[in-house]
N, C-alpha and C. Protein backbone atom coordinates (compact mmCIF):
# COMPACT_ATOMS: atom_id res chain seq x y z
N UNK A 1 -9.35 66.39 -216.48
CA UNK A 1 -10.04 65.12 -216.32
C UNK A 1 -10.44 64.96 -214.85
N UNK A 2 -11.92 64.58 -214.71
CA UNK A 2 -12.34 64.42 -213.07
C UNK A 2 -11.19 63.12 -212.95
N UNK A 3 -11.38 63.04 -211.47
CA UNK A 3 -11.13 61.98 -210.44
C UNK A 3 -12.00 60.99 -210.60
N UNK A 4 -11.99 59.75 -209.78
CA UNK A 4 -12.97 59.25 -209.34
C UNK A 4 -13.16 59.29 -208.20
N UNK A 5 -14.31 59.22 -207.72
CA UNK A 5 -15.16 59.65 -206.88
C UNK A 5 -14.49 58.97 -205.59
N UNK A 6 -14.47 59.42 -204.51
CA UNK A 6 -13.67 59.22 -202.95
C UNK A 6 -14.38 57.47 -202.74
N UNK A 7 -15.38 57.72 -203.02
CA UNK A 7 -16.45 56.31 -201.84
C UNK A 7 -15.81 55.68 -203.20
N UNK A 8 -15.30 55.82 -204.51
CA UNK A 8 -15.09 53.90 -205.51
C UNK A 8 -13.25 53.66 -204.68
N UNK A 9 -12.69 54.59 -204.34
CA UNK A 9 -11.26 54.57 -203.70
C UNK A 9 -11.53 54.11 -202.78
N UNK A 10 -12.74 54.39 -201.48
CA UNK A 10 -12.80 54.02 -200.51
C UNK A 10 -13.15 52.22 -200.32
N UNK A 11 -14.17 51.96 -201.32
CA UNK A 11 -14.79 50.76 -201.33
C UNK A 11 -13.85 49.64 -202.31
N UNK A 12 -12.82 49.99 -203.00
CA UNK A 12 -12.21 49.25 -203.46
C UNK A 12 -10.67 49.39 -202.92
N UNK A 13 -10.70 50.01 -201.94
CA UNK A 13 -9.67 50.02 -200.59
C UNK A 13 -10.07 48.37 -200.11
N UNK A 14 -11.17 48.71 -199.87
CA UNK A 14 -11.77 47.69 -198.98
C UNK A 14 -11.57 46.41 -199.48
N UNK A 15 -12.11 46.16 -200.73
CA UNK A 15 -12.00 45.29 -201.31
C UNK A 15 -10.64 44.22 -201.96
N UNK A 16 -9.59 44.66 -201.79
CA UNK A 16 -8.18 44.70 -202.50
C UNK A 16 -7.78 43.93 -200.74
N UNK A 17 -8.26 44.95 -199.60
CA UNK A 17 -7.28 44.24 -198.90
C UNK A 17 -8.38 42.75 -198.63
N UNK A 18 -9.39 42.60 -198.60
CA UNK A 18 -9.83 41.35 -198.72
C UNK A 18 -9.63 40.38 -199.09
N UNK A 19 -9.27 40.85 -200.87
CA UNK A 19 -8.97 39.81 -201.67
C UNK A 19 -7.54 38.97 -201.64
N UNK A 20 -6.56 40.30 -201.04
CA UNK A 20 -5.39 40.04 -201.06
C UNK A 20 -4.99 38.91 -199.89
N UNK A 21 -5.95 38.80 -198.98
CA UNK A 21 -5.86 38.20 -197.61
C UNK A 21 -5.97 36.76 -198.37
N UNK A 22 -7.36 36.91 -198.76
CA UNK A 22 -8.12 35.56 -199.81
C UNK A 22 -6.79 34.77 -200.55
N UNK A 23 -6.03 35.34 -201.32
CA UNK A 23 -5.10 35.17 -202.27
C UNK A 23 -4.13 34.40 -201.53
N UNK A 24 -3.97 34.89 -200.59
CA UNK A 24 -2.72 34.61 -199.86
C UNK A 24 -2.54 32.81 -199.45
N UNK A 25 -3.98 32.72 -198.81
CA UNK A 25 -4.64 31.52 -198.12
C UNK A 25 -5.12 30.85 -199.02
N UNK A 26 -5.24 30.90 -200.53
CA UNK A 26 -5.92 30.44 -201.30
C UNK A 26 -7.36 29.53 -201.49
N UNK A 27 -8.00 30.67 -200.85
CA UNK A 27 -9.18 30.69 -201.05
C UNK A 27 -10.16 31.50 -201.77
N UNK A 28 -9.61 32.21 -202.49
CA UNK A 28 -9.76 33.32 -203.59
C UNK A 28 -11.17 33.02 -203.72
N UNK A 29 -11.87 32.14 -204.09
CA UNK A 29 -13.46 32.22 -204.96
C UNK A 29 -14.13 32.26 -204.03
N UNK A 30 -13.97 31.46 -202.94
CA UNK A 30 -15.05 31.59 -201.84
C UNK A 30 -15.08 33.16 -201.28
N UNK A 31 -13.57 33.82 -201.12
CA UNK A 31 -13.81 35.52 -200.50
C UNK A 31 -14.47 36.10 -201.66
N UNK A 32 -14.43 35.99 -202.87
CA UNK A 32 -14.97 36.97 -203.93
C UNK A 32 -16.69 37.04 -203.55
N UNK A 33 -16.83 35.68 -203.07
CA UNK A 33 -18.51 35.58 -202.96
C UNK A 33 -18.87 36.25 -201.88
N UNK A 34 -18.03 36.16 -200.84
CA UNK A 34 -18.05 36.82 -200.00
C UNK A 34 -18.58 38.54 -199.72
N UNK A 35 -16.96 38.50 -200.57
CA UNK A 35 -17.10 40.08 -200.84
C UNK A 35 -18.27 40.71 -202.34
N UNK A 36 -19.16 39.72 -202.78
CA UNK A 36 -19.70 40.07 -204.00
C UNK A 36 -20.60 41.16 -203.95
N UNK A 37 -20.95 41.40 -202.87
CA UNK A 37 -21.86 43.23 -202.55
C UNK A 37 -21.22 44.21 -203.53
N UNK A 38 -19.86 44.64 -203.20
CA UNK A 38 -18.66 45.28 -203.87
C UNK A 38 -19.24 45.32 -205.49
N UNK A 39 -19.64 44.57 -206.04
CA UNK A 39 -19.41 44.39 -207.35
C UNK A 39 -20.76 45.17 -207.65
N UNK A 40 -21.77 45.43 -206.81
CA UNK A 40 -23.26 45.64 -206.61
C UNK A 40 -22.93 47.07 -206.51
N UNK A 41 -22.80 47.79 -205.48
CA UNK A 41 -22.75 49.24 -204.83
C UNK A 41 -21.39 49.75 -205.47
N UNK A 42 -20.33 49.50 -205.87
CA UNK A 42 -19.49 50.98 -206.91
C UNK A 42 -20.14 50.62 -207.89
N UNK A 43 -20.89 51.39 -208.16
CA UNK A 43 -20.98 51.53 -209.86
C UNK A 43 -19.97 52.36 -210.63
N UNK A 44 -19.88 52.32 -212.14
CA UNK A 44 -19.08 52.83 -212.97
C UNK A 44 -19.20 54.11 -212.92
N UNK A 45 -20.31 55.07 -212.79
CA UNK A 45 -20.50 56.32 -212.51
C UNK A 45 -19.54 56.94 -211.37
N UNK A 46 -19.04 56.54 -210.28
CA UNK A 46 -18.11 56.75 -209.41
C UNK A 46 -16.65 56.93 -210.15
N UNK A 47 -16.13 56.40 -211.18
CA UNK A 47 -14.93 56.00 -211.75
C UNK A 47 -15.00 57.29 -212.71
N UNK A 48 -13.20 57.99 -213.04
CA UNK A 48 -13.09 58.78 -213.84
C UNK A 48 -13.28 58.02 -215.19
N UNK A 49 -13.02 59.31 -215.68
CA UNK A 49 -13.65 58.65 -217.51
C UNK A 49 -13.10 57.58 -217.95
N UNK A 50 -11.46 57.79 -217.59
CA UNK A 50 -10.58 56.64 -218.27
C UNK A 50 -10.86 55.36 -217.72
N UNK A 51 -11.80 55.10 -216.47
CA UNK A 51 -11.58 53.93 -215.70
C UNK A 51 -13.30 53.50 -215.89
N UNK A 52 -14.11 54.20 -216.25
CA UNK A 52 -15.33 53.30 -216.32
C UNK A 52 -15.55 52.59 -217.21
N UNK A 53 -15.00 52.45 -218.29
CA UNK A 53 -14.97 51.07 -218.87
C UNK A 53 -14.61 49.99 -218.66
N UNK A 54 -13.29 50.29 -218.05
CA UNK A 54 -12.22 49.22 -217.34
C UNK A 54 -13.31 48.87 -216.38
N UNK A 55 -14.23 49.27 -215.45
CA UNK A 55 -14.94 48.78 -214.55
C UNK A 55 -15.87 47.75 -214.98
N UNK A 56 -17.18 48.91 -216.14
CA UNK A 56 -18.25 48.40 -216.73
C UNK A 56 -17.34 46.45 -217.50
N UNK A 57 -16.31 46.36 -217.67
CA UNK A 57 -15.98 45.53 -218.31
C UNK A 57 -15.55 44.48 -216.66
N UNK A 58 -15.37 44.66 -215.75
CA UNK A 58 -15.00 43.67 -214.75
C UNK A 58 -16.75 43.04 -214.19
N UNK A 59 -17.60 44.10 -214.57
CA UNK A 59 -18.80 44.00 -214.20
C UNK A 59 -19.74 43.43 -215.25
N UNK A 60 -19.38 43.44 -216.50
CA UNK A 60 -19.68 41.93 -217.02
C UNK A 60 -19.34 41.13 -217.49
N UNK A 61 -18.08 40.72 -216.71
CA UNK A 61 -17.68 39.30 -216.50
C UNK A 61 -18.19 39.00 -215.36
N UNK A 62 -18.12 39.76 -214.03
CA UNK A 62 -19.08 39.09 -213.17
C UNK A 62 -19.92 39.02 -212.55
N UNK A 63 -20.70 39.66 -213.74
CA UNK A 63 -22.09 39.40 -213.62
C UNK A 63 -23.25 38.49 -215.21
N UNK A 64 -22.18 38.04 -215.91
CA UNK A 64 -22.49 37.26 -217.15
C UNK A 64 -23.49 36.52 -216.86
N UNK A 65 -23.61 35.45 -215.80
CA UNK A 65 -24.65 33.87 -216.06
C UNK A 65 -25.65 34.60 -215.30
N UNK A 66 -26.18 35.71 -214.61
CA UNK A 66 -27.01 36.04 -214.47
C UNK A 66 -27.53 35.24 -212.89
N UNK A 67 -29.04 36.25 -212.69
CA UNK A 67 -29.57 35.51 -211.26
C UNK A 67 -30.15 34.61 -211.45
N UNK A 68 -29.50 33.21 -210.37
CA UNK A 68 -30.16 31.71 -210.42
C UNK A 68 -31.24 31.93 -209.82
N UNK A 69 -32.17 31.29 -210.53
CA UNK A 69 -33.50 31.13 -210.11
C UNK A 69 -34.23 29.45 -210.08
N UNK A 70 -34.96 29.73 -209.21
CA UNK A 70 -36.11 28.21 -208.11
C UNK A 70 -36.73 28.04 -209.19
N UNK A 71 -37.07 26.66 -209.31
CA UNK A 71 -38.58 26.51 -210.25
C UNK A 71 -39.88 27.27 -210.09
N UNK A 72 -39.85 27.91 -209.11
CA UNK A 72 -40.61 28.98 -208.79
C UNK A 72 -40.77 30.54 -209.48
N UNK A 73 -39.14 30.76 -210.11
CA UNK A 73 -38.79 31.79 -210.65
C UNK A 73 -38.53 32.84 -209.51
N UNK A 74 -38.01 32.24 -208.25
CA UNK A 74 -37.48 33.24 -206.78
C UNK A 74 -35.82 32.94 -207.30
N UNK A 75 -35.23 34.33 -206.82
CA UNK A 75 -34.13 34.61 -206.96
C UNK A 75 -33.10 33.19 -206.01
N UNK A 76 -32.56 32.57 -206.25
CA UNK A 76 -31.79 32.11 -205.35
C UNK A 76 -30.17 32.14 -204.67
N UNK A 77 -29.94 33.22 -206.09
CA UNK A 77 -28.82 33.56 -205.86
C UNK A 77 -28.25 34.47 -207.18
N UNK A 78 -27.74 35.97 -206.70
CA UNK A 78 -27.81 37.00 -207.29
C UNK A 78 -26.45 36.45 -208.60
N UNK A 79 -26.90 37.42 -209.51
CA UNK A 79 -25.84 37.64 -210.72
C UNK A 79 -24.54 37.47 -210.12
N UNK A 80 -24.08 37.88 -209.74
CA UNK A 80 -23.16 38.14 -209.06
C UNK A 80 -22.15 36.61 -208.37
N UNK A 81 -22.77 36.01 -207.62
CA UNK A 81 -22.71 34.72 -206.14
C UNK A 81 -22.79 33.78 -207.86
N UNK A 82 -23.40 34.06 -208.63
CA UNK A 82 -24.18 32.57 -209.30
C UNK A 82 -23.01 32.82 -210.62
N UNK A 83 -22.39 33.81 -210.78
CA UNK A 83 -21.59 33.81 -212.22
C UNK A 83 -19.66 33.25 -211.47
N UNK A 84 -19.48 33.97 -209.94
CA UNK A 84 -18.67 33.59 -209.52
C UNK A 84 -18.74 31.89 -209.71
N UNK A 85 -19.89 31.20 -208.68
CA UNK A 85 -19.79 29.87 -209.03
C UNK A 85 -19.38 29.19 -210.16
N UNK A 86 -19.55 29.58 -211.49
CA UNK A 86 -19.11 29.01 -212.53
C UNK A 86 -17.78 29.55 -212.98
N UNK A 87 -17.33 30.38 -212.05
CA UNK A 87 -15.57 30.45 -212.74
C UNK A 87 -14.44 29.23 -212.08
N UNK A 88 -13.84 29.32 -212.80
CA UNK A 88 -12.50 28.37 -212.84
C UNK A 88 -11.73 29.61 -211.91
N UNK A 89 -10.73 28.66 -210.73
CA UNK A 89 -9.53 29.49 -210.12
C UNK A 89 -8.64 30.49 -210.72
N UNK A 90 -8.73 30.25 -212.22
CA UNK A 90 -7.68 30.38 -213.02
C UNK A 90 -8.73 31.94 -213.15
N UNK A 91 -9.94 31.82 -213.58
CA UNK A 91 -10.82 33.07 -214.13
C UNK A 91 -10.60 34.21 -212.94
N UNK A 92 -10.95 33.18 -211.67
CA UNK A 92 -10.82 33.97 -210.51
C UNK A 92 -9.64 35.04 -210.55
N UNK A 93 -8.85 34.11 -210.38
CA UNK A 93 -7.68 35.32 -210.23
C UNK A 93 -7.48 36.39 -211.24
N UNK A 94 -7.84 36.02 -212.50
CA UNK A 94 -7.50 37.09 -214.17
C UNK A 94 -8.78 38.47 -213.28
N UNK A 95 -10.07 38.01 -212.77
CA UNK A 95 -10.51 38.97 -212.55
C UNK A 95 -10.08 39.95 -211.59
N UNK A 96 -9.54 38.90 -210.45
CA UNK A 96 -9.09 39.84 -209.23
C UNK A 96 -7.62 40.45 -209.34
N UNK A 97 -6.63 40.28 -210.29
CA UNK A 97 -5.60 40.81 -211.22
C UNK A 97 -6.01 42.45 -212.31
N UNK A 98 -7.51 42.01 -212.57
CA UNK A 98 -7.87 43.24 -213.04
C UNK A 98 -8.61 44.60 -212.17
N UNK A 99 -9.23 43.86 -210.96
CA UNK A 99 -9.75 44.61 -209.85
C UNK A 99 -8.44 45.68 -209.80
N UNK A 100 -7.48 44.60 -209.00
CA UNK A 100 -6.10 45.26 -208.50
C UNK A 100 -5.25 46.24 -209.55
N UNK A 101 -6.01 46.52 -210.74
CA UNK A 101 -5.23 47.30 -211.41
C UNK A 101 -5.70 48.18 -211.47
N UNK A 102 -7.41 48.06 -211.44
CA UNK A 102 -8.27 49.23 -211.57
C UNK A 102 -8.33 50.06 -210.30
N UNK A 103 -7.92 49.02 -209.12
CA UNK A 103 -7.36 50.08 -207.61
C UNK A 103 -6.44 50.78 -207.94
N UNK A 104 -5.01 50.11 -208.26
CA UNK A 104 -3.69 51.13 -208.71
C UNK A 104 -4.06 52.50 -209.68
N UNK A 105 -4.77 52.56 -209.98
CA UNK A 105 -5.11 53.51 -211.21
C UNK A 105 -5.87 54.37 -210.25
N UNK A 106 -6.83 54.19 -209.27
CA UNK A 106 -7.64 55.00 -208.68
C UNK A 106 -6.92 55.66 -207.78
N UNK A 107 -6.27 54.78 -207.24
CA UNK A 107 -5.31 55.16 -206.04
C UNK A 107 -4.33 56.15 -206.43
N UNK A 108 -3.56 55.62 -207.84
CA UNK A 108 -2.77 57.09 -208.08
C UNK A 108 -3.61 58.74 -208.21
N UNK A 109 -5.00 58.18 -208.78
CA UNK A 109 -5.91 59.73 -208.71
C UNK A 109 -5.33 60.22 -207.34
N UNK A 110 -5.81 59.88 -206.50
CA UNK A 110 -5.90 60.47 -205.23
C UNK A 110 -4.37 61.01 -204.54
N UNK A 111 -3.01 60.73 -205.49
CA UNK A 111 -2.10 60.72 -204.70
C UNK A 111 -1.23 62.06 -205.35
């Protein structure tokens, strides 16, 4: 069975200690928005076999309500920033509980 790929270990390195900072201070939803690039650039293709579902599945939950758009029909705020806004603290954390598992799992690849 492949690995997953160095840069989804590397970028969800990144991401874990962010969130964990976030968590701490409880400000969890505002860092997720923060950090919502993350959710954009690993794609599931980076992840071994067993883990790209587990991904493709964190990635649509948050990216469900889709990009808010102006009466204009201009983006105002990506899939991503605009599906966070509508979660509950409670959602917040179930997702960033599943991030952190899908790190533990990557992280053991590498070890």
């Amino acid at each position: 069975m492949k690995k997953s790929n160095i840069f989804a270990y590397i970028e969800l390195t990144k991401l874990v200690e962010e969130l964990k900072v976030a968590g701490e201070s409880g400000r969890l939803k505002q860092k997720l928005k923060s950090q919502s690039a993350y959710f954009n650039i690993i794609e599931p293709r980076y992840f071994s076999e067993g883990l790209i579902n587990e991904w493709e599945s964190v990635l649509s939950v948050i990216k469900q309500k889709g990009a808010k758009l102006s009466d204009e029909g201009k983006v105002v705020s990506n899939a991503v920033s605009n599906t966070i806004d509508h979660l509950s603290d409670k959602e917040c954390q179930l997702l960033v509980d599943k991030v952190y598992s899908i790190y533990d799992q990557v992280k053991k690849e590498f070890q």
